[in-house]
C-alpha atoms as a PDB file:
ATOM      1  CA  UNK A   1       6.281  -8.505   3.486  1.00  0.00           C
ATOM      2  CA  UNK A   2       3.621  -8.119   0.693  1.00  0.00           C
ATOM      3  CA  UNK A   3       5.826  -6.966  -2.490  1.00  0.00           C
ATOM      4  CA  UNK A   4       4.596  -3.586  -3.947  1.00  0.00           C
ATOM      5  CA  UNK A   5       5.626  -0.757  -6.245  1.00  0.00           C
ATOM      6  CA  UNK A   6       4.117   2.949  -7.176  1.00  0.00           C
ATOM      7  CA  UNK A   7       2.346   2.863 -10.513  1.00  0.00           C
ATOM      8  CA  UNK A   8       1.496   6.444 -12.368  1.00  0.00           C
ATOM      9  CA  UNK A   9      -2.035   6.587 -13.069  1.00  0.00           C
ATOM     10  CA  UNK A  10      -2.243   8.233 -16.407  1.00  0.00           C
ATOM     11  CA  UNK A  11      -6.273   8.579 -15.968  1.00  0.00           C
ATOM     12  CA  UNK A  12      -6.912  12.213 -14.383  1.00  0.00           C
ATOM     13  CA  UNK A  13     -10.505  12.403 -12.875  1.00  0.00           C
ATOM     14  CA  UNK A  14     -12.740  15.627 -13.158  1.00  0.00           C
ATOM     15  CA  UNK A  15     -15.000  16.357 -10.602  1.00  0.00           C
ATOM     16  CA  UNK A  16     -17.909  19.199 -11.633  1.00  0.00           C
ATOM     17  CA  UNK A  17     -19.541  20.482  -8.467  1.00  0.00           C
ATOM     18  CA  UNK A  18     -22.931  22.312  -8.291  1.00  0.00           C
ATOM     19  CA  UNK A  19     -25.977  20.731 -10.175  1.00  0.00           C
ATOM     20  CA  UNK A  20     -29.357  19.943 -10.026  1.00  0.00           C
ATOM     21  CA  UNK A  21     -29.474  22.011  -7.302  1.00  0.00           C
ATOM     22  CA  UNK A  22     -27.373  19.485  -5.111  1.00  0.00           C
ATOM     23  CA  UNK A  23     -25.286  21.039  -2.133  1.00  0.00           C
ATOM     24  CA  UNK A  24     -22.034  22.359  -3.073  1.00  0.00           C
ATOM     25  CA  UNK A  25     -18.462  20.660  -2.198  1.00  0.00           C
ATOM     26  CA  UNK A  26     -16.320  22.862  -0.401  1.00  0.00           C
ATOM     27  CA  UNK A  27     -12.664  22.253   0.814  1.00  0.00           C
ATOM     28  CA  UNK A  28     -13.572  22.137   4.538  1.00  0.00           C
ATOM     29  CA  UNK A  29     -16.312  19.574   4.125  1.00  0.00           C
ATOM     30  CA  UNK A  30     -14.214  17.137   2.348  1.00  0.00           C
ATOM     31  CA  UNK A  31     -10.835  17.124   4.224  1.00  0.00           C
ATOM     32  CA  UNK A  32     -12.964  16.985   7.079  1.00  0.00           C
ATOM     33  CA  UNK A  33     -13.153  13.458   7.714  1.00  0.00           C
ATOM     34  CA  UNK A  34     -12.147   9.944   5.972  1.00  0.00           C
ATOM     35  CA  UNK A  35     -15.312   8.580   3.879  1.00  0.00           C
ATOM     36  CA  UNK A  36     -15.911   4.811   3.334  1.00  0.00           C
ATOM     37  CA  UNK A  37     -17.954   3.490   0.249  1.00  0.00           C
ATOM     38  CA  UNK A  38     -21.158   2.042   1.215  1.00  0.00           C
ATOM     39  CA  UNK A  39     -22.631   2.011  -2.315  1.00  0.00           C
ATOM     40  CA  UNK A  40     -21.563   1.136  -5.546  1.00  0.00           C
ATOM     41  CA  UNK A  41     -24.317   1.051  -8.484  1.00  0.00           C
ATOM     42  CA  UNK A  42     -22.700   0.269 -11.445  1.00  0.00           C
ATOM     43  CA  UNK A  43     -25.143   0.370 -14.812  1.00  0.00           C
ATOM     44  CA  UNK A  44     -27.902  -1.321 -13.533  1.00  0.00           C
ATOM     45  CA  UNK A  45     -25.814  -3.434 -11.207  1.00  0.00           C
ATOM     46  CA  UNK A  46     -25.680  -3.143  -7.463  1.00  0.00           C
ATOM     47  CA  UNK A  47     -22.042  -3.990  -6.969  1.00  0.00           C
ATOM     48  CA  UNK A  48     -20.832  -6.354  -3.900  1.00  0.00           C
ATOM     49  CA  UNK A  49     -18.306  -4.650  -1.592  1.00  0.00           C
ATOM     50  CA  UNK A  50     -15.272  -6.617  -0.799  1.00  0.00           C
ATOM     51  CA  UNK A  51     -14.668  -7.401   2.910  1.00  0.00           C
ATOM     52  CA  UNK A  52     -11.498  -4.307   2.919  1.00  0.00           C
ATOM     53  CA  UNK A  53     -12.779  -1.365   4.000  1.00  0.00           C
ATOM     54  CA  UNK A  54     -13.068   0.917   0.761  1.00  0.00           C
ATOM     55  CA  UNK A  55     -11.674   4.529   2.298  1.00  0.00           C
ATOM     56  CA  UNK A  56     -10.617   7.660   1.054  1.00  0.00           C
ATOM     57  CA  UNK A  57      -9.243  11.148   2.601  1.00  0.00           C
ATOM     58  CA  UNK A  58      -9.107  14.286   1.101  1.00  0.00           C
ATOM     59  CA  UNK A  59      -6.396  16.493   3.014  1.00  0.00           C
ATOM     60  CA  UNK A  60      -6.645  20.781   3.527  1.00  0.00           C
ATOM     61  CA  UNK A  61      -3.231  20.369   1.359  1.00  0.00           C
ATOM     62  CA  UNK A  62      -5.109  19.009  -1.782  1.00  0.00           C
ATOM     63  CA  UNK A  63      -3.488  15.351  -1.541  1.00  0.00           C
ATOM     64  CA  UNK A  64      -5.780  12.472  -1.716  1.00  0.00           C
ATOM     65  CA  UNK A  65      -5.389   8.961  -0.160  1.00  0.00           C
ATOM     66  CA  UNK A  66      -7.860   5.847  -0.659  1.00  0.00           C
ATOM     67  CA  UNK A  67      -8.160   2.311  -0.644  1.00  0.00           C
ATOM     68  CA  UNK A  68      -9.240   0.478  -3.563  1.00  0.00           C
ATOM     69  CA  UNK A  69      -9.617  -3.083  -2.557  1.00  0.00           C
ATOM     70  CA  UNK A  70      -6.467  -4.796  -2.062  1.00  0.00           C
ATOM     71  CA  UNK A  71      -3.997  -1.654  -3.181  1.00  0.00           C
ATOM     72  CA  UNK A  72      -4.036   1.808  -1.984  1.00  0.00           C
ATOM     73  CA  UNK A  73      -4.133   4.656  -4.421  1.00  0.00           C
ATOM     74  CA  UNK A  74      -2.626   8.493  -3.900  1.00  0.00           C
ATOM     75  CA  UNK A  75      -2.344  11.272  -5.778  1.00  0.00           C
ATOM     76  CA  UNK A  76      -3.821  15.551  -5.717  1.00  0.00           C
ATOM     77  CA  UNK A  77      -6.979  17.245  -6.008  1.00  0.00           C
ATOM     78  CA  UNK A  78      -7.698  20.672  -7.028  1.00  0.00           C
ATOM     79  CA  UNK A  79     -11.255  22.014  -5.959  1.00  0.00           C
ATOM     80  CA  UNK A  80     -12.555  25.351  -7.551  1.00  0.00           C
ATOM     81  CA  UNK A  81     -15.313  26.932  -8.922  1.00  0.00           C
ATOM     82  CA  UNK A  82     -13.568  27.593 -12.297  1.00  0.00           C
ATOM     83  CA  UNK A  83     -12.355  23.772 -12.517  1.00  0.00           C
ATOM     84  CA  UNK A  84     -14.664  22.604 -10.612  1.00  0.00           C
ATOM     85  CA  UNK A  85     -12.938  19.124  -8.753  1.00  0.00           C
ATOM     86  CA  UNK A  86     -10.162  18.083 -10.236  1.00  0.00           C
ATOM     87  CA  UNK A  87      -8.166  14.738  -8.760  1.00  0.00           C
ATOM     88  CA  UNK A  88      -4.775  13.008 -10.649  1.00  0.00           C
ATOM     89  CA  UNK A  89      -4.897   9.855  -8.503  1.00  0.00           C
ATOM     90  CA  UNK A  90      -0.969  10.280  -9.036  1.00  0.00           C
ATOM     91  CA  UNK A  91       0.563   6.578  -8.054  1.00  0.00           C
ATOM     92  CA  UNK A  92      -0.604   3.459  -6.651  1.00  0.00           C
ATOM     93  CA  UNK A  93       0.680   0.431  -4.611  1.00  0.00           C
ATOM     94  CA  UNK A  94       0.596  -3.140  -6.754  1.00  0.00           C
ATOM     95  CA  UNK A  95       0.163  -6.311  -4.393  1.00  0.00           C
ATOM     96  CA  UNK A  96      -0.080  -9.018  -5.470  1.00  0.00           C
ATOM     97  CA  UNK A  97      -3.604  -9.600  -4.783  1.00  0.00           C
ATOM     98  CA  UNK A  98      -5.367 -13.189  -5.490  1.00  0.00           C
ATOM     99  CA  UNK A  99      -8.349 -11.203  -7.606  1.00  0.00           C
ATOM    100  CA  UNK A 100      -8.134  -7.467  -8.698  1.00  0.00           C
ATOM    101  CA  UNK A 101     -11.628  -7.559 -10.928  1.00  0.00           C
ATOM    102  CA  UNK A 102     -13.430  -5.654  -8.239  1.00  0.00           C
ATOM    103  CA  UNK A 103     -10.264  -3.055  -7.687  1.00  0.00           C
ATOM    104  CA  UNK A 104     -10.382  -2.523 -11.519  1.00  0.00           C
ATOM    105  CA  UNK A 105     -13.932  -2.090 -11.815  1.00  0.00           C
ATOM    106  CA  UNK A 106     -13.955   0.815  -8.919  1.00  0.00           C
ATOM    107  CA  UNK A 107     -10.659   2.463 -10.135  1.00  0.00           C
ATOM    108  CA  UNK A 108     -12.543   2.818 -14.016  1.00  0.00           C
ATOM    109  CA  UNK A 109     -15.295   4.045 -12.132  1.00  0.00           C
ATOM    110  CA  UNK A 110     -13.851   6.792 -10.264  1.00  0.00           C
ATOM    111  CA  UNK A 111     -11.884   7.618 -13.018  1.00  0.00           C
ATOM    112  CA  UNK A 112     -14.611   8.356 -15.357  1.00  0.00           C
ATOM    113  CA  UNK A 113     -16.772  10.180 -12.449  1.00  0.00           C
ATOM    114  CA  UNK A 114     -17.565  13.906 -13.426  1.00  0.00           C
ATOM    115  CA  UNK A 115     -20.331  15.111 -10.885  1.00  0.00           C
ATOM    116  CA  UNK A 116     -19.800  15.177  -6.785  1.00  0.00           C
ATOM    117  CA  UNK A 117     -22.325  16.395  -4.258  1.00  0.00           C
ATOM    118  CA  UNK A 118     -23.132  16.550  -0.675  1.00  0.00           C
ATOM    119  CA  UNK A 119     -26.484  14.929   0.259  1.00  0.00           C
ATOM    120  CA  UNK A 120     -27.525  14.171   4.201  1.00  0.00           C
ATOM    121  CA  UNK A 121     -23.657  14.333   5.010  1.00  0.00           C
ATOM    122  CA  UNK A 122     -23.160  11.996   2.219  1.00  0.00           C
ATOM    123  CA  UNK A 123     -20.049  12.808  -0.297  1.00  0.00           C
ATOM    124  CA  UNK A 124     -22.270  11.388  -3.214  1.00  0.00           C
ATOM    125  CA  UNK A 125     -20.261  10.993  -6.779  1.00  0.00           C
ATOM    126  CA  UNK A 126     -21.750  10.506 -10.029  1.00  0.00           C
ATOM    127  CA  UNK A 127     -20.824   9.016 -13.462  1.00  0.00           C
ATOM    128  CA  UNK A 128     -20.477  11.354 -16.564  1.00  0.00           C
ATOM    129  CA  UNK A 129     -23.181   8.784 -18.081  1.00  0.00           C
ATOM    130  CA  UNK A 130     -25.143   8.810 -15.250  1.00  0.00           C
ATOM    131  CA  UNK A 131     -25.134   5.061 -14.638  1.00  0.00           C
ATOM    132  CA  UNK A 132     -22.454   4.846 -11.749  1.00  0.00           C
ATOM    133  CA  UNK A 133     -22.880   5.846  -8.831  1.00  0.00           C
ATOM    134  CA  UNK A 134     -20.729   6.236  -5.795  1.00  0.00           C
ATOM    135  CA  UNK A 135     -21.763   6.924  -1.680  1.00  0.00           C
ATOM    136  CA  UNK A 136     -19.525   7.475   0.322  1.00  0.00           C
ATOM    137  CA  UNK A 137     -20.348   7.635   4.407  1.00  0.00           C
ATOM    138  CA  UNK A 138     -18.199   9.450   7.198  1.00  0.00           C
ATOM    139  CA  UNK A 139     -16.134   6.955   8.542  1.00  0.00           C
ATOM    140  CA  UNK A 140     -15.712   6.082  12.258  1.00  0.00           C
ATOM    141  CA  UNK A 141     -12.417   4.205  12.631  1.00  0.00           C
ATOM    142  CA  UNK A 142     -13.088   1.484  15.679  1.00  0.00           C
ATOM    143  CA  UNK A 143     -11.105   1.961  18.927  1.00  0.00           C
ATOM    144  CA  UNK A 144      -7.634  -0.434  19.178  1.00  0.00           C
ATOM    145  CA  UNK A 145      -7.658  -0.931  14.584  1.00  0.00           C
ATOM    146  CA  UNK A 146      -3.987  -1.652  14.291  1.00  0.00           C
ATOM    147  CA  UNK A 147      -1.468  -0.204  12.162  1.00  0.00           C
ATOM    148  CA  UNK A 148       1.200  -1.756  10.530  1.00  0.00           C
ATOM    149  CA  UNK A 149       4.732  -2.894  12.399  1.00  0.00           C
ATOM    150  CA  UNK A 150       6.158   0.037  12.094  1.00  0.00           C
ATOM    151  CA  UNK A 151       2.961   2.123  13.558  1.00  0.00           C
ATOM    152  CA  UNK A 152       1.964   4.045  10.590  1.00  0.00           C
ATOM    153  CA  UNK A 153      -1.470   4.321   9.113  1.00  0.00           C
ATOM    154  CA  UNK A 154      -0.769   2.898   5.618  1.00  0.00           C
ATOM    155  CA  UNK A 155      -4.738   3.361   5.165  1.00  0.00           C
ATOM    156  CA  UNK A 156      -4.088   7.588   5.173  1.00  0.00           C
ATOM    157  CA  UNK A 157      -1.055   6.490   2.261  1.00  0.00           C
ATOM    158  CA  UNK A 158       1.465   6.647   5.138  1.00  0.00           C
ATOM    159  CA  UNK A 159       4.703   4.241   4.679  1.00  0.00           C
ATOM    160  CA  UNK A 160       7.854   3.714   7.255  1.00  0.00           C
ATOM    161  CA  UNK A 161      10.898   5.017   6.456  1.00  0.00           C
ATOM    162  CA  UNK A 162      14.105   3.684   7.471  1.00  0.00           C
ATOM    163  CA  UNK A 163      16.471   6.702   7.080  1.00  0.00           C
ATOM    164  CA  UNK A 164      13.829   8.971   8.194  1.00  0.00           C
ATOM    165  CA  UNK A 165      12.451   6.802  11.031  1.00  0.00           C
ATOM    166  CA  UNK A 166       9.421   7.530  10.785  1.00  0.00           C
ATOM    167  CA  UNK A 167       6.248   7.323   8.941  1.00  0.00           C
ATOM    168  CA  UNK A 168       6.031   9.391   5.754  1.00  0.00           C
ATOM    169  CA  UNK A 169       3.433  10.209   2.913  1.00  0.00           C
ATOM    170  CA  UNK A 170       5.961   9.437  -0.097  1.00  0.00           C
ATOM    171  CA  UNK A 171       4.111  11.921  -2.319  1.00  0.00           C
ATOM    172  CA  UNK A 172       5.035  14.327   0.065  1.00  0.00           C
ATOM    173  CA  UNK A 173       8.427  13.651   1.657  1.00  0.00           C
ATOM    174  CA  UNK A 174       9.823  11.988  -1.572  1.00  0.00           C
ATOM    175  CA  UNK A 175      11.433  12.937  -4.846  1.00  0.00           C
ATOM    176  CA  UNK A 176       9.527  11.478  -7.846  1.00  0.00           C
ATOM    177  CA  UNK A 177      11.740   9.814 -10.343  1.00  0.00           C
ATOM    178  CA  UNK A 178      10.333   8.951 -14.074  1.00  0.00           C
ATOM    179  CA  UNK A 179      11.858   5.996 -15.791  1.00  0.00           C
ATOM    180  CA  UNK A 180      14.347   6.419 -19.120  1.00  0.00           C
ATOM    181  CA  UNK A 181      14.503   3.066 -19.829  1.00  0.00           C
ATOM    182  CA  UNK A 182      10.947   3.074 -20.443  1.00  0.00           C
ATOM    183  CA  UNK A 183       9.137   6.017 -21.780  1.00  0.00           C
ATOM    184  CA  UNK A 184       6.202   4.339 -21.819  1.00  0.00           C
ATOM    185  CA  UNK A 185       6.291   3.214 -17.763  1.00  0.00           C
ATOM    186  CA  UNK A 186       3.823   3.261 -15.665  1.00  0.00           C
ATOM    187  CA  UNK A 187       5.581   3.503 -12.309  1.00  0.00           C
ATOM    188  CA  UNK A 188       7.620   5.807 -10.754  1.00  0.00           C
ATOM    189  CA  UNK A 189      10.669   5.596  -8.140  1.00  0.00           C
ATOM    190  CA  UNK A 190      10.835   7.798  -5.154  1.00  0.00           C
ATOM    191  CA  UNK A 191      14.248   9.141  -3.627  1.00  0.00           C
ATOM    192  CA  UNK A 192      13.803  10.063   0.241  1.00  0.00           C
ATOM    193  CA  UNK A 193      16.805  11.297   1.957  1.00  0.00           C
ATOM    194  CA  UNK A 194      18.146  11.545   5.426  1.00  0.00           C
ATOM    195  CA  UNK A 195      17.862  14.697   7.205  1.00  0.00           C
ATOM    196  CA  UNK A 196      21.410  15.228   7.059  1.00  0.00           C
ATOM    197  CA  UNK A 197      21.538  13.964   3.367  1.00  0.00           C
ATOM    198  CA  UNK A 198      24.395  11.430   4.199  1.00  0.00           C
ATOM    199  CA  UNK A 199      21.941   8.651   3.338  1.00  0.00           C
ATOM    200  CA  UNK A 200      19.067   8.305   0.827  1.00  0.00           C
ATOM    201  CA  UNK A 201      16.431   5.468   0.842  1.00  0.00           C
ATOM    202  CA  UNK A 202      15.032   3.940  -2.622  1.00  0.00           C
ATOM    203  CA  UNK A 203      11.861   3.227  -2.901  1.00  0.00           C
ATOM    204  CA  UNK A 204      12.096   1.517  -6.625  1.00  0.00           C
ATOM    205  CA  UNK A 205       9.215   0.050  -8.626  1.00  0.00           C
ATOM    206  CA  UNK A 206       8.595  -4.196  -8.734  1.00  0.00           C
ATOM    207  CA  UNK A 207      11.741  -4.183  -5.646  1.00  0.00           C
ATOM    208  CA  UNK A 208      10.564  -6.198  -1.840  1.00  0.00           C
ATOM    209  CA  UNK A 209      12.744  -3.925  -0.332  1.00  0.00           C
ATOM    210  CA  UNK A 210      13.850   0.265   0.021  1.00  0.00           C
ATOM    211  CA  UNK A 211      17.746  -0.139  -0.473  1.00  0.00           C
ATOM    212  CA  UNK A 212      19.701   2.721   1.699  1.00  0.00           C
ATOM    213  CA  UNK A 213      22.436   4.218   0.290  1.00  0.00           C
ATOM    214  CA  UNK A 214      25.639   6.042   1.404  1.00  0.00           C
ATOM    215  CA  UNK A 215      26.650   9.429   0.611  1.00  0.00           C
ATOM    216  CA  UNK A 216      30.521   9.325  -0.568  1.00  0.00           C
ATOM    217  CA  UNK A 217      32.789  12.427  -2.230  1.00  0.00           C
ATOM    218  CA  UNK A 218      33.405  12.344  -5.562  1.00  0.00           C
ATOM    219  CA  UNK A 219      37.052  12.871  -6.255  1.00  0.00           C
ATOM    220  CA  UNK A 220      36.132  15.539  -9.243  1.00  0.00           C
ATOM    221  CA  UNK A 221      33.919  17.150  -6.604  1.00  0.00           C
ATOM    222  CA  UNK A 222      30.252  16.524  -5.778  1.00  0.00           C
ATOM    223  CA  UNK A 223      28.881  13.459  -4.162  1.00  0.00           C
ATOM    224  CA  UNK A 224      27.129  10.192  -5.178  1.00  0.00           C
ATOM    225  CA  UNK A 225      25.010   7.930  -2.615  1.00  0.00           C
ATOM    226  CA  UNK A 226      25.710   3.822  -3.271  1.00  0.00           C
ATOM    227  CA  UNK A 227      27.174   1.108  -1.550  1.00  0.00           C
ATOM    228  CA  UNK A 228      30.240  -0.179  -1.718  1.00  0.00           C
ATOM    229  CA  UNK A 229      29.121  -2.740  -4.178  1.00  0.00           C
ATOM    230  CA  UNK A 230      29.788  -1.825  -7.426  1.00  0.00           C
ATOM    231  CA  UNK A 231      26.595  -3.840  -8.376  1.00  0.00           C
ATOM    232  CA  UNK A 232      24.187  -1.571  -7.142  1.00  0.00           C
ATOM    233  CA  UNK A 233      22.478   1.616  -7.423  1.00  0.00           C
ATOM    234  CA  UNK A 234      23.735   5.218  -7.447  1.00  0.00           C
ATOM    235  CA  UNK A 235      22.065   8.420  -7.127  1.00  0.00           C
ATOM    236  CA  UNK A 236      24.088  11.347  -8.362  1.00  0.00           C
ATOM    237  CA  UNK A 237      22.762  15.039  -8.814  1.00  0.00           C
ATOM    238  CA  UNK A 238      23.762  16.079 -12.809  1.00  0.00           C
ATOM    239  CA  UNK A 239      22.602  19.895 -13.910  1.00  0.00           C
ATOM    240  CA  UNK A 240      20.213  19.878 -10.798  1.00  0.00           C
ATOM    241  CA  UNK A 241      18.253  17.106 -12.052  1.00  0.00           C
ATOM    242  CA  UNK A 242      18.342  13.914  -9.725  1.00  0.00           C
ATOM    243  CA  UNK A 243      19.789  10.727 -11.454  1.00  0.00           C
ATOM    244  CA  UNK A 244      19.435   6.910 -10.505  1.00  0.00           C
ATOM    245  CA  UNK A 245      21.741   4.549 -12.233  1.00  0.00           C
ATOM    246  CA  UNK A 246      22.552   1.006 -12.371  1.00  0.00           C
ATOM    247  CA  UNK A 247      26.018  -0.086 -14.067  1.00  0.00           C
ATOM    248  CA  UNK A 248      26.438   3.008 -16.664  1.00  0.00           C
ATOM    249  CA  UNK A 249      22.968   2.922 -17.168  1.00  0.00           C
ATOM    250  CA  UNK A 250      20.858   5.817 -16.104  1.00  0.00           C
ATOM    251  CA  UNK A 251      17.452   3.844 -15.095  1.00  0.00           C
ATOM    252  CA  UNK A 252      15.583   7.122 -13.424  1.00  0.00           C
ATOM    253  CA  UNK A 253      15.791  10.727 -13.482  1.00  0.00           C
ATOM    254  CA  UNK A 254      13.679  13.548 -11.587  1.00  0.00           C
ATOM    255  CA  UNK A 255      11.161  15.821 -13.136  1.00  0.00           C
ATOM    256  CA  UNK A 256      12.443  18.407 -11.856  1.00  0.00           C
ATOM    257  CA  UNK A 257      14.948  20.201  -9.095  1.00  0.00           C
ATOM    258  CA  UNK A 258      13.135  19.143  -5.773  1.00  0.00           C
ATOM    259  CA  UNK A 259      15.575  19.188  -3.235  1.00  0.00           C
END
C-alpha cells in the first residue's frame, strides 16, 4: 500500500470568467464531464505530460477532484458572476513519488491561474501573466479501466472506508481535524464514523494505515472511541468541538461542530 496523508493547500486559486469576448463558464458545463490536460505551455515552454493521466472533475456540489501527476488533489469551487471562479484546492494525497518536479510545476501553475474560458468544448485556463496556459479536453474513460481493490474510483477523490464499507469522498463524509501541535501544519486529519457511531475510522496525516476505534462510556458520562491499548489514540467530543489525543496530549481538534 502506497503511504499517503492529506496536506492543506494554503494557495486559494481565483478563476475570472468572461473576457476577450471568450464563452462564459457556467456550472452545468463544467460538472458536466471529467477534463484531462492535453496542453501545458508554460512561459515559452511547451511542457511534457507525464504518462498519468492529468484529470480533473468539477461536481454540481462545488467540490473539485484532480490528478496532479503522481498525487491527487481535492478541495471546493465557488463559480459566480460577482467572484467570478473561485477554487481552495483544500487537501492533497503525498506518495511517495520517485520525481514530483512536474507535479510541482502544474500545482504553481494552477494556483496562480486567474482567467478560464470555454473554446470548441475546450475548458481553456489562463495565467494571470499570460504566459501559462492550460487545455483541458473532455475525457472519455476506456471501457474495463480498473479501480482500486476495494472498487472505488480514487481518480474522482474517492477512498474505501472500513467502518463505512464503502467508498467515500473524505471531504465530504469526514470531519476535518487541524493540528495543535503544529500551528504551522500543513495537513489535516479526518474523523469518519460508523453509521451507528460505535466506531470511528482515522484517517491521520504521514500514518500507512486508518486505525478504527471503539466507542466506550465514560464513567463521568459521555463517551470516548480508542482501543484498549492505552498507547493509542482517542477521540473524545469536549464543548462540541471534536478532539484527537495521544497520551495527555491533544494532537487534533475540529474546526468546528460537524457531527
Amino acid at each position: 500500500m502506497k503511504k499517503c496523508f492529506i496536506m492543506v493547500l494554503s494557495l486559494t486559486v481565483i478563476f475570472l470568467v468572461a473576457c476577450k469576448g471568450k464563452k462564459l463558464i457556467d456550472k452545468q458545463e463544467l460538472a458536466s464531464q471529467e477534463w484531462i490536460l492535453s496542453e501545458f505551455k508554460n512561459g515559452d515552454t511547451l511542457q511534457k505530460l507525464p504518462a498519468e493521466k492529468l484529470t480533473i472533475f468539477f461536481t454540481d456540489t462545488n467540490t473539485v477532484y484532480g490528478m496532479a501527476g503522481c498525487n491527487r488533489f481535492m478541495g471546493r469551487y465557488e463559480l459566480s458572476k460577482e467572484k467570478g471562479f473561485v477554487m481552495d484546492p483544500g487537501g492533497m494525497t503525498m506518495m511517495a513519488c520517485p520525481d514530483l518536479e512536474f507535479e510541482d510545476i502544474y500545482m504553481k501553475a494552477l494556483s496562480g491561474s486567474h482567467f478560464a474560458s470555454m473554446e470548441n468544448e475546450r475548458l481553456i485556463i489562463e495565467g494571470n501573466d499570460g504566459k501559462t496556459v492550460l487545455i483541458y479536453e473532455p475525457y472519455v474513460k476506456e471501457v474495463g479501466v480498473a479501480m482500486d481493490e476495494h472498487g472505488c474510483n480514487a481518480a474522482a477523490g474517492y477512498m474505501w472506508s472500513e467502518v463505512k464499507k464503502d467508498c467515500i469522498r473524505i471531504f465530504e463524509t469526514g470531519i476535518r481535524m487541524n493540528s495543535q501541535t503544529d500551528k504551522n501544519a500543513t495537513s489535516s486529519a479526518f474523523l469518519v464514523f460508523s453509521p451507528d457511531s460505535l466506531q470511528v475510522e482515522l484517517f491521520l496525516p504521514e500514518e500507512d494505515i486508518q486505525p478504527v476505534l471503539d466507542r466506550r462510556s465514560l464513567p463521568k458520562g459521555g463517551y470516548a472511541w480508542n482501543q484498549e491499548d492505552d498507547d493509542t489514540y482517542n477521540v473524545t467530543k469536549e464543548d462540541d468541538i471534536w478532539v484527537i489525543s495521544r497520551r495527555g496530549v491533544v494532537l487534533y481538534t475540529s474546526v468546528s461542530d460537524a457531527k
